[in-house]
N, C-alpha and C. Protein backbone atom coordinates (compact mmCIF):
# COMPACT_ATOMS: atom_id res chain seq x y z
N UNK A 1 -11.18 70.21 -8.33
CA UNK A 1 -10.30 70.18 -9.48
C UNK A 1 -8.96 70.85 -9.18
N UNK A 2 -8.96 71.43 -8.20
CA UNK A 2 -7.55 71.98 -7.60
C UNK A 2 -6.66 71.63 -7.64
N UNK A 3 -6.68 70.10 -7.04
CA UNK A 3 -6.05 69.04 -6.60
C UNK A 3 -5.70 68.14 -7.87
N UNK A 4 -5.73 68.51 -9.14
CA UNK A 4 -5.73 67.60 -10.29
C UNK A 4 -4.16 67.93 -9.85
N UNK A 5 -3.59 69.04 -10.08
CA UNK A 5 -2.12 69.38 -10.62
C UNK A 5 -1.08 68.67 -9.18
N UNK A 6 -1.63 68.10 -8.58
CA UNK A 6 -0.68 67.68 -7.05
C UNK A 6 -1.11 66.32 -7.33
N UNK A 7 -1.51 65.30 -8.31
CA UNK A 7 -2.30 64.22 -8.53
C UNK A 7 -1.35 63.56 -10.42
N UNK A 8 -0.42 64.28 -10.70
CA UNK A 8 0.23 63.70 -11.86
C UNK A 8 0.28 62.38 -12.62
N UNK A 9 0.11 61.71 -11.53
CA UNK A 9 0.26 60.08 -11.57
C UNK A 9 -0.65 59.67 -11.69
N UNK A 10 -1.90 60.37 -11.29
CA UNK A 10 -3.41 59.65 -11.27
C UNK A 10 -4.35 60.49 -13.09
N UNK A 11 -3.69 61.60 -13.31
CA UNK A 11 -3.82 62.66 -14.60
C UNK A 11 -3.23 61.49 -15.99
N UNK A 12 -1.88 61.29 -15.72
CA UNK A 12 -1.19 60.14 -16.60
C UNK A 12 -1.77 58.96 -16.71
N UNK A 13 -2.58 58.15 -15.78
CA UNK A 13 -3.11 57.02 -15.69
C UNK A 13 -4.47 57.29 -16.84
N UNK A 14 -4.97 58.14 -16.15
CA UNK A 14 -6.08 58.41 -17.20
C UNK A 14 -5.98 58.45 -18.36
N UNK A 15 -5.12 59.68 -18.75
CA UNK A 15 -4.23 59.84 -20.37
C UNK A 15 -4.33 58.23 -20.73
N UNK A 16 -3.38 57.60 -20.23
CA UNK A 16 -2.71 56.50 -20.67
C UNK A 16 -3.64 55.28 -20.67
N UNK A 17 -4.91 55.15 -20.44
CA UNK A 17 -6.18 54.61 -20.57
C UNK A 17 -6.83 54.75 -21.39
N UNK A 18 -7.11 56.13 -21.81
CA UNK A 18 -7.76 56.09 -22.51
C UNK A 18 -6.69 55.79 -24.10
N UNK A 19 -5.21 56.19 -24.07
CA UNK A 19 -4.46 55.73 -25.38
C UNK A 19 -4.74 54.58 -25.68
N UNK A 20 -4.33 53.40 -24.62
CA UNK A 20 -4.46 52.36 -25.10
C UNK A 20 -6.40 51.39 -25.20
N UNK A 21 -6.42 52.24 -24.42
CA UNK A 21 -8.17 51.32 -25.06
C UNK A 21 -8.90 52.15 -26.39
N UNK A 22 -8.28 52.83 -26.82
CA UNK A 22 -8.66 53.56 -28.20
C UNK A 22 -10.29 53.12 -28.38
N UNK A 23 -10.92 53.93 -27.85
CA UNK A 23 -12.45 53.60 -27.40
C UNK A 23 -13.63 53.84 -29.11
N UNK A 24 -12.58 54.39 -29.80
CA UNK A 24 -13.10 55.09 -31.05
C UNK A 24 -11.71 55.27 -32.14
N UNK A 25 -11.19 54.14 -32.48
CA UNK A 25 -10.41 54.48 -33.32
C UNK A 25 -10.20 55.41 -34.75
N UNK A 26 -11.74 54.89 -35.03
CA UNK A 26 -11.42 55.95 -36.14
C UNK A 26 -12.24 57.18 -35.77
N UNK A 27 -12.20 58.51 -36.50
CA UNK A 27 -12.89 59.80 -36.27
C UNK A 27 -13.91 59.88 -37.53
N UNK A 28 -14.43 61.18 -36.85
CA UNK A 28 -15.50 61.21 -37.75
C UNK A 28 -14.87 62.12 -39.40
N UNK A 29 -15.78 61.09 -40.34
CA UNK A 29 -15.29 61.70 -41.55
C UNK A 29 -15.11 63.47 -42.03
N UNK A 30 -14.19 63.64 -42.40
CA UNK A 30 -13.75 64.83 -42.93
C UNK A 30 -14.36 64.81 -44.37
N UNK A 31 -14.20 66.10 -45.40
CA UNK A 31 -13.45 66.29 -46.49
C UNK A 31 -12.89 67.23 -46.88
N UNK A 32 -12.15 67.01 -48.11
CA UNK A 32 -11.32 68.05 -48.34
C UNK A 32 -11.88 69.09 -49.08
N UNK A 33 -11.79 70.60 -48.89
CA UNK A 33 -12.45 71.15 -49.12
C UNK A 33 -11.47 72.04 -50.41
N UNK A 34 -10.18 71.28 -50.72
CA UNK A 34 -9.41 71.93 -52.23
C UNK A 34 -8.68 71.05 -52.12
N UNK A 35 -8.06 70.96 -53.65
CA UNK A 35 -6.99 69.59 -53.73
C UNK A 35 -6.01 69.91 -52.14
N UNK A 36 -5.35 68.99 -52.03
CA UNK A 36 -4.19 68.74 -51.11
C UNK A 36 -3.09 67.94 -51.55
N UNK A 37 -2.06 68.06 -51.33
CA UNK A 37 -0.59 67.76 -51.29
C UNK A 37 0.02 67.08 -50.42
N UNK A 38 -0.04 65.50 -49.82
CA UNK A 38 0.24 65.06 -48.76
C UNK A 38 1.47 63.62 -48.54
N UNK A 39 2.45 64.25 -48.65
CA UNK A 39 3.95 63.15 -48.97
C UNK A 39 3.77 62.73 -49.85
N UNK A 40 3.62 63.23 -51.42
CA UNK A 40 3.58 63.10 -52.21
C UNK A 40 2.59 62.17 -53.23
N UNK A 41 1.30 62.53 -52.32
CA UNK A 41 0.00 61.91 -52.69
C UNK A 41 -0.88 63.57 -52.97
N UNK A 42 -1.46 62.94 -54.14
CA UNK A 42 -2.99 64.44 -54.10
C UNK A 42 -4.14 64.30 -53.68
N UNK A 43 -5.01 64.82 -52.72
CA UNK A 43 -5.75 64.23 -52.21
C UNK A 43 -6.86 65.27 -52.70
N UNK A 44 -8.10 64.88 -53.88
CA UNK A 44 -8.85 66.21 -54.78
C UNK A 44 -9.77 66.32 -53.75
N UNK A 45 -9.77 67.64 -54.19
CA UNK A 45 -11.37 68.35 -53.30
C UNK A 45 -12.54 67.64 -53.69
N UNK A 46 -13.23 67.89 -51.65
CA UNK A 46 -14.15 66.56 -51.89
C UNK A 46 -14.18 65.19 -51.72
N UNK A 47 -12.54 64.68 -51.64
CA UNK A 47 -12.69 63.75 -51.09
C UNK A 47 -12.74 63.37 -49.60
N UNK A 48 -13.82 62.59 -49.74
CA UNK A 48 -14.02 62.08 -48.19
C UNK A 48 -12.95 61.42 -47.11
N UNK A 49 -12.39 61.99 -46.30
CA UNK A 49 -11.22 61.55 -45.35
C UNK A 49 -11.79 61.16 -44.15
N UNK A 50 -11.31 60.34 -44.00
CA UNK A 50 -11.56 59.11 -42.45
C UNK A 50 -10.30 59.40 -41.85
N UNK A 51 -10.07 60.19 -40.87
CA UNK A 51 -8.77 59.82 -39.91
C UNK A 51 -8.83 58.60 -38.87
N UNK A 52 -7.97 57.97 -38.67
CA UNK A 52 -7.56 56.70 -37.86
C UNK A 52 -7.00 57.01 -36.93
N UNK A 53 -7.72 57.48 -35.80
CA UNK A 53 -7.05 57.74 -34.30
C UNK A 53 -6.11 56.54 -33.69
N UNK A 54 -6.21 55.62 -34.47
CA UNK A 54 -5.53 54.64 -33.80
C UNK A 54 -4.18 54.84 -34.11
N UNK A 55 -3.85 54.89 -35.41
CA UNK A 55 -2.60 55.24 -35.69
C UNK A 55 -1.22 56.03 -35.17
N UNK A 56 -2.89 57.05 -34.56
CA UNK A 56 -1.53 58.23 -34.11
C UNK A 56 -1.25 57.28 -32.69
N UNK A 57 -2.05 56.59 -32.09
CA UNK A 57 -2.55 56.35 -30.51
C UNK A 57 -1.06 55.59 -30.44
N UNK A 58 -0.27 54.67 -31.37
CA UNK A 58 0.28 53.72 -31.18
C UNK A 58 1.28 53.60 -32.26
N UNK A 59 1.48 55.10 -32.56
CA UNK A 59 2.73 55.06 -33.16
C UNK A 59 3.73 55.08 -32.73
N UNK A 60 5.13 54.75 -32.89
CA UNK A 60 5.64 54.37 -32.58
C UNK A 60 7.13 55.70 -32.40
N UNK A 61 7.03 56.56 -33.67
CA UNK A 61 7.81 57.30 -33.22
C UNK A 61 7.63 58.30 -32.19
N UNK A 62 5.81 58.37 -31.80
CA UNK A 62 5.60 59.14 -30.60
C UNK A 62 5.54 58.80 -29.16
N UNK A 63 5.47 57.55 -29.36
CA UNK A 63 5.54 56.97 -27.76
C UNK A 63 6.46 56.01 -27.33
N UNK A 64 7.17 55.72 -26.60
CA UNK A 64 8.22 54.55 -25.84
C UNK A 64 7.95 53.79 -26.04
N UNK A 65 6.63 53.38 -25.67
CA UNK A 65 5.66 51.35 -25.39
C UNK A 65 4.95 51.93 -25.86
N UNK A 66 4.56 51.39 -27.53
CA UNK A 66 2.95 52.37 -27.92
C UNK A 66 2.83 51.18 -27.70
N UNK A 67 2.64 49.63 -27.47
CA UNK A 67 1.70 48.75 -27.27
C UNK A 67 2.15 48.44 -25.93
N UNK A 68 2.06 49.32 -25.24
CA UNK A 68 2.17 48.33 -23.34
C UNK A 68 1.26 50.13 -22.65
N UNK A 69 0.97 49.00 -21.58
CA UNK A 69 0.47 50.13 -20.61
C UNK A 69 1.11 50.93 -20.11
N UNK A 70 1.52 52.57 -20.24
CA UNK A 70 2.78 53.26 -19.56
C UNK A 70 2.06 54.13 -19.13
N UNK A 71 1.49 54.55 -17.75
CA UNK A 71 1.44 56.26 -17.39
C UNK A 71 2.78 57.39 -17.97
N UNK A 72 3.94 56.51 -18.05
CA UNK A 72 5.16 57.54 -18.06
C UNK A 72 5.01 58.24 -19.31
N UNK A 73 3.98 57.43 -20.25
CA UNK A 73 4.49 58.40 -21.62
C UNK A 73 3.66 59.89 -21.34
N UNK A 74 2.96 60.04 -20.08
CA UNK A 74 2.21 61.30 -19.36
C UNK A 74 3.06 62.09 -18.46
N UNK A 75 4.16 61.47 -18.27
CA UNK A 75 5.38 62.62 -17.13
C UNK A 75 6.80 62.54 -17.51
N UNK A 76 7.18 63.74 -17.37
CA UNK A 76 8.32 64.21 -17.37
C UNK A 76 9.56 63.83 -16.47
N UNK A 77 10.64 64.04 -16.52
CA UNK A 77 11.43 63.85 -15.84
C UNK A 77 11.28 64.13 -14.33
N UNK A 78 10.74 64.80 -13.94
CA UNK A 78 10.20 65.32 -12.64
C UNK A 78 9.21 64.61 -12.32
N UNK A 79 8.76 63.77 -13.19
CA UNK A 79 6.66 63.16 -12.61
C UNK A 79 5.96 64.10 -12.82
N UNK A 80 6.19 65.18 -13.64
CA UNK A 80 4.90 66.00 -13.68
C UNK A 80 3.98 65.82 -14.55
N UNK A 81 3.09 66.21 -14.89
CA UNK A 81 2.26 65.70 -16.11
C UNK A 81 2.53 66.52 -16.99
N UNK A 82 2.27 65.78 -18.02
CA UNK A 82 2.68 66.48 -19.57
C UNK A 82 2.14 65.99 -20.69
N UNK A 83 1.44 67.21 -21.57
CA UNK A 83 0.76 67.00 -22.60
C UNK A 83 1.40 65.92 -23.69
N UNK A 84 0.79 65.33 -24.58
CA UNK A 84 1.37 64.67 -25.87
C UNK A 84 0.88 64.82 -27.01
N UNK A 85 1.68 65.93 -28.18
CA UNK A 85 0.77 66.18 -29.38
C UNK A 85 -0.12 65.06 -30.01
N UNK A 86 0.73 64.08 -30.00
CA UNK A 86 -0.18 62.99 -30.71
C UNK A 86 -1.01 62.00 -29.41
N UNK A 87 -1.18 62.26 -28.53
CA UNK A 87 -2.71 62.02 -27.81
C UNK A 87 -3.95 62.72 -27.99
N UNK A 88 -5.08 62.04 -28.93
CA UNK A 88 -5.77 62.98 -29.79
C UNK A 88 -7.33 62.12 -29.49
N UNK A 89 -7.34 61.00 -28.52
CA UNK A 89 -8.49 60.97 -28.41
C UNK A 89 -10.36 61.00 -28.96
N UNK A 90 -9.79 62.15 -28.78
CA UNK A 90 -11.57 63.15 -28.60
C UNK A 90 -11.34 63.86 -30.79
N UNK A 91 -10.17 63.34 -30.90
CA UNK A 91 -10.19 63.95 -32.30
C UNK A 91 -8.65 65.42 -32.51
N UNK A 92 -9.00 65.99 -33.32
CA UNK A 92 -8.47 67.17 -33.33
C UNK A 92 -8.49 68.05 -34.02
N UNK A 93 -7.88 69.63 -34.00
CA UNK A 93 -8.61 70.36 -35.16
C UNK A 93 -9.48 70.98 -34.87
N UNK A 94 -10.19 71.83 -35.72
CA UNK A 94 -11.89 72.28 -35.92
C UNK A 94 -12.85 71.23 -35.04
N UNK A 95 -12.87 69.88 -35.82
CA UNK A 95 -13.48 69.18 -35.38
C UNK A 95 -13.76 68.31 -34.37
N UNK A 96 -12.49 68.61 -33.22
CA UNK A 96 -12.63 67.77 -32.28
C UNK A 96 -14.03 67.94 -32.09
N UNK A 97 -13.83 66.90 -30.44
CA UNK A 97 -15.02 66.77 -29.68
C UNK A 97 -15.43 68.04 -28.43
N UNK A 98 -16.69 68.54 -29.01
CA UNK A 98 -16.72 70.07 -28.05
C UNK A 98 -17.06 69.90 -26.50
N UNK A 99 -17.17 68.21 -26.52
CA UNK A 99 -17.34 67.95 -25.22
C UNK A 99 -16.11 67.49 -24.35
N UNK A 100 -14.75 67.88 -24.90
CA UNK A 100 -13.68 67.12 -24.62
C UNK A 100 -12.94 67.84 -23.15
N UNK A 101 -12.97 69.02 -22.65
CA UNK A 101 -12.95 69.93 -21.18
C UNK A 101 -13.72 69.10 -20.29
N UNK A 102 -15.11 68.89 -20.84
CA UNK A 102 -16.11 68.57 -19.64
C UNK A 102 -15.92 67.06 -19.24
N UNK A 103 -15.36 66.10 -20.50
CA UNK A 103 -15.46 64.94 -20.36
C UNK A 103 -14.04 64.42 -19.70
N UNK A 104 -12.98 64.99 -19.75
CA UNK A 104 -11.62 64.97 -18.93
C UNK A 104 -11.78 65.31 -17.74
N UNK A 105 -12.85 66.45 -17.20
CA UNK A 105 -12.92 66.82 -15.48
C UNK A 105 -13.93 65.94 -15.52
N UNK A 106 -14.71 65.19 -16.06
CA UNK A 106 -15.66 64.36 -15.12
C UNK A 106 -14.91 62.87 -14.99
N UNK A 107 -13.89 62.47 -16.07
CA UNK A 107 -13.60 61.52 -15.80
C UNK A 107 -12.37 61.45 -14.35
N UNK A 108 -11.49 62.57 -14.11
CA UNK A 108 -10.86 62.57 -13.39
C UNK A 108 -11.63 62.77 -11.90
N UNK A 109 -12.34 63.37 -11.77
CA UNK A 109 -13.66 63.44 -10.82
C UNK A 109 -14.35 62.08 -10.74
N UNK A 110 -14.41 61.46 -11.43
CA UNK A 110 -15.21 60.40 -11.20
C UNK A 110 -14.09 58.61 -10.50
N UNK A 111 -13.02 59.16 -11.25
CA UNK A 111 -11.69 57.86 -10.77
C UNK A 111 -11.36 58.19 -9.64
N UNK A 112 -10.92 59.57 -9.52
CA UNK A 112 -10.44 60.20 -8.10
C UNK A 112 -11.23 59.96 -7.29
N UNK A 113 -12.74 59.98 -7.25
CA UNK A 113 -14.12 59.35 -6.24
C UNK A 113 -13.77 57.86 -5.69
N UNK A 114 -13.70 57.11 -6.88
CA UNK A 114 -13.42 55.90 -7.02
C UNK A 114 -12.82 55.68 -5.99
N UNK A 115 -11.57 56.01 -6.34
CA UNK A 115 -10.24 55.65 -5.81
C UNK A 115 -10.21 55.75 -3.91
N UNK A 116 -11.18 56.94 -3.73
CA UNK A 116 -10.91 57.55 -2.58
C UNK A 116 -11.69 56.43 -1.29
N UNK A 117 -12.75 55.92 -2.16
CA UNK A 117 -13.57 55.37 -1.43
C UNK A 117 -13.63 53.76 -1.45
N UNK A 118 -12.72 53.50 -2.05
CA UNK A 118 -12.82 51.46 -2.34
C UNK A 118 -10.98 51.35 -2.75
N UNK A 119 -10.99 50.04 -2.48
CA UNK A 119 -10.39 49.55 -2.77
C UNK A 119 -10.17 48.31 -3.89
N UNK A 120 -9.48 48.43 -4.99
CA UNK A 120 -10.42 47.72 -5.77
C UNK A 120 -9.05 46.30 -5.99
N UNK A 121 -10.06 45.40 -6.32
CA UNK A 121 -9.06 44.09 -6.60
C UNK A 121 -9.89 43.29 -7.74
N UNK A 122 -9.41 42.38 -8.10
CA UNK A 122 -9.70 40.94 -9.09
C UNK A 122 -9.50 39.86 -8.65
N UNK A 123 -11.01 39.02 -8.37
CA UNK A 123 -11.04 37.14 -8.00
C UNK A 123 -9.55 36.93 -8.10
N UNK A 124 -9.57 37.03 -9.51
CA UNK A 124 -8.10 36.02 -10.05
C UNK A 124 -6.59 36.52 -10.02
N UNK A 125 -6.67 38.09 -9.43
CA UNK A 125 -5.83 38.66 -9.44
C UNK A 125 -5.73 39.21 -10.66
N UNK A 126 -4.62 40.13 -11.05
CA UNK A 126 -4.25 41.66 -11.57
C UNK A 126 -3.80 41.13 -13.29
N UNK A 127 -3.63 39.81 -12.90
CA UNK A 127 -2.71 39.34 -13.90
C UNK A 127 -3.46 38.68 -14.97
N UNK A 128 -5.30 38.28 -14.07
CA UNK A 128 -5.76 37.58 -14.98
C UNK A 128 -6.69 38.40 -15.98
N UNK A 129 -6.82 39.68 -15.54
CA UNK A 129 -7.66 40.64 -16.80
C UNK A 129 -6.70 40.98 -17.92
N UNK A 130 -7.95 40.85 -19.31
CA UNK A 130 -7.02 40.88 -19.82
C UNK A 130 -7.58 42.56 -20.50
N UNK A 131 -6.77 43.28 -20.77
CA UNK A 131 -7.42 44.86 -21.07
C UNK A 131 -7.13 44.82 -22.55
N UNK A 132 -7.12 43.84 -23.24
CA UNK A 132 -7.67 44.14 -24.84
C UNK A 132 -8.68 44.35 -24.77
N UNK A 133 -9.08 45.25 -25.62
CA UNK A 133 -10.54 45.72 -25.82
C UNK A 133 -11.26 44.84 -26.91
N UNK A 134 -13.02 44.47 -26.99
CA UNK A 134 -13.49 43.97 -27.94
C UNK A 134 -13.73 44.78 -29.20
N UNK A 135 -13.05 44.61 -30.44
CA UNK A 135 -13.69 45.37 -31.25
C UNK A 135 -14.86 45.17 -32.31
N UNK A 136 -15.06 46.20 -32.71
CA UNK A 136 -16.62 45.89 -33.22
C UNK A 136 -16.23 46.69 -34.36
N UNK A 137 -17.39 47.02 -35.05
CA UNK A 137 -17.39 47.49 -36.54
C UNK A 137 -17.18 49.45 -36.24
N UNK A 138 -17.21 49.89 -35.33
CA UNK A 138 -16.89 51.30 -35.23
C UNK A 138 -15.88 51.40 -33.79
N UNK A 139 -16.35 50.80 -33.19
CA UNK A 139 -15.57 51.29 -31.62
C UNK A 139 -15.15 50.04 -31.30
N UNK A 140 -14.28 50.39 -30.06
CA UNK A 140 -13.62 49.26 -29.42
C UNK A 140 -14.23 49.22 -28.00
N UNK A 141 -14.64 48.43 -27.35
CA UNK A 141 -15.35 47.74 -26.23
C UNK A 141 -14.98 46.94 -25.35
N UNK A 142 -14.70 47.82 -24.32
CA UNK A 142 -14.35 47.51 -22.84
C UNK A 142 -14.89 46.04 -22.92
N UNK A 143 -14.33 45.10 -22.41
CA UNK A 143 -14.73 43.71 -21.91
C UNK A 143 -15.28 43.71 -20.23
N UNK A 144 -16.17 42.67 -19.95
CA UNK A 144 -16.47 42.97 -19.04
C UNK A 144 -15.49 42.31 -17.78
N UNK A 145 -15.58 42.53 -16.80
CA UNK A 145 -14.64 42.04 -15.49
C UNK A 145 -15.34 41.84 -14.15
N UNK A 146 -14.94 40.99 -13.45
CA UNK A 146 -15.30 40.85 -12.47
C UNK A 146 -14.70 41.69 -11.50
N UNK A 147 -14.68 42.61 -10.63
CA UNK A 147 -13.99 43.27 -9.44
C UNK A 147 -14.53 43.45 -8.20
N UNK A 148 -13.73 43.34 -7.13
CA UNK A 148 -14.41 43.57 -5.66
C UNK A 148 -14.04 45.04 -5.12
N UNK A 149 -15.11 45.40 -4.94
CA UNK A 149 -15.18 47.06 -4.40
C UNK A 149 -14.94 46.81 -2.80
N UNK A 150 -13.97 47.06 -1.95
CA UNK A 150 -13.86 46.95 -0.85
C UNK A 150 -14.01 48.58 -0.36
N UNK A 151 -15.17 48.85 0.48
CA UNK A 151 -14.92 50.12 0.80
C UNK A 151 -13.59 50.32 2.04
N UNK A 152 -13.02 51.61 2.06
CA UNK A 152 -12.19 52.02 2.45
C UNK A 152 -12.28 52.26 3.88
């Protein structure tokens, strides 16, 4: 894990994977636990709140290309990596996901493996996958693909 912070480009890729395949758009229900006051809506205690991770994922005043694939919205002027308030994933708050540390070092651990040891391509080439995700009635779902693992 040393090696994450000398790896920016491969940190952003990830980020920027998981934004756009929004694997779980919406979060798990909230409520409000006293009235609330929210741009000029009241929202009474008790009511049940659904946040829409998607929203933030692909809004527009927070990201450059919220609908295109960008590592860049993950680096800085330098290429370094850099956080994004509204990349929220795993949730946020109290309630995020308490598995959200362990599940970022295993995924970067697990691509970085990847990566190190194959070479990866597509029958039809790069152009013919298409990375919309399938959606379903809670989550959104990776489609499947054909790829050739060429070891290295």
């Amino acid at each position: 894990m040393e090696d994450r912070k000398s790896l920016p480009f491969t940190d952003a890729v990830i980020h920027e994977v998981q934004r756009v395949l929004d694997i779980v758009p919406l979060n798990i229900p909230h409520y409000a636990t006293h009235d609330i006051s929210f741009k000029g809506y009241t929202i009474p205690k008790d009511t049940v709140i659904i946040p829409m991770l998607h929203s933030v994922l692909r809004d527009e005043q927070q990201w450059e290309t919220p609908w295109s694939f960008n590592p860049g919205h993950f680096l800085d002027q330098n290429d370094n990596f850099r956080k994004s308030p509204a990349f929220m994933p795993f949730s946020a708050g109290k309630r995020s996901c308490v598995g959200e540390s362990l599940a970022r070092m295993e995924l970067f651990l697990f691509l970085v493996a990847l990566l190190q040891r194959f070479t990866f391509t597509c029958p039809g080439g790069a152009d013919s996958l298409d990375p919309t995700p399938e959606v379903s009635s809670f989550a959104s779902l990776p489609r499947s693909y054909e790829l050739i693992a060429t070891p290295r």
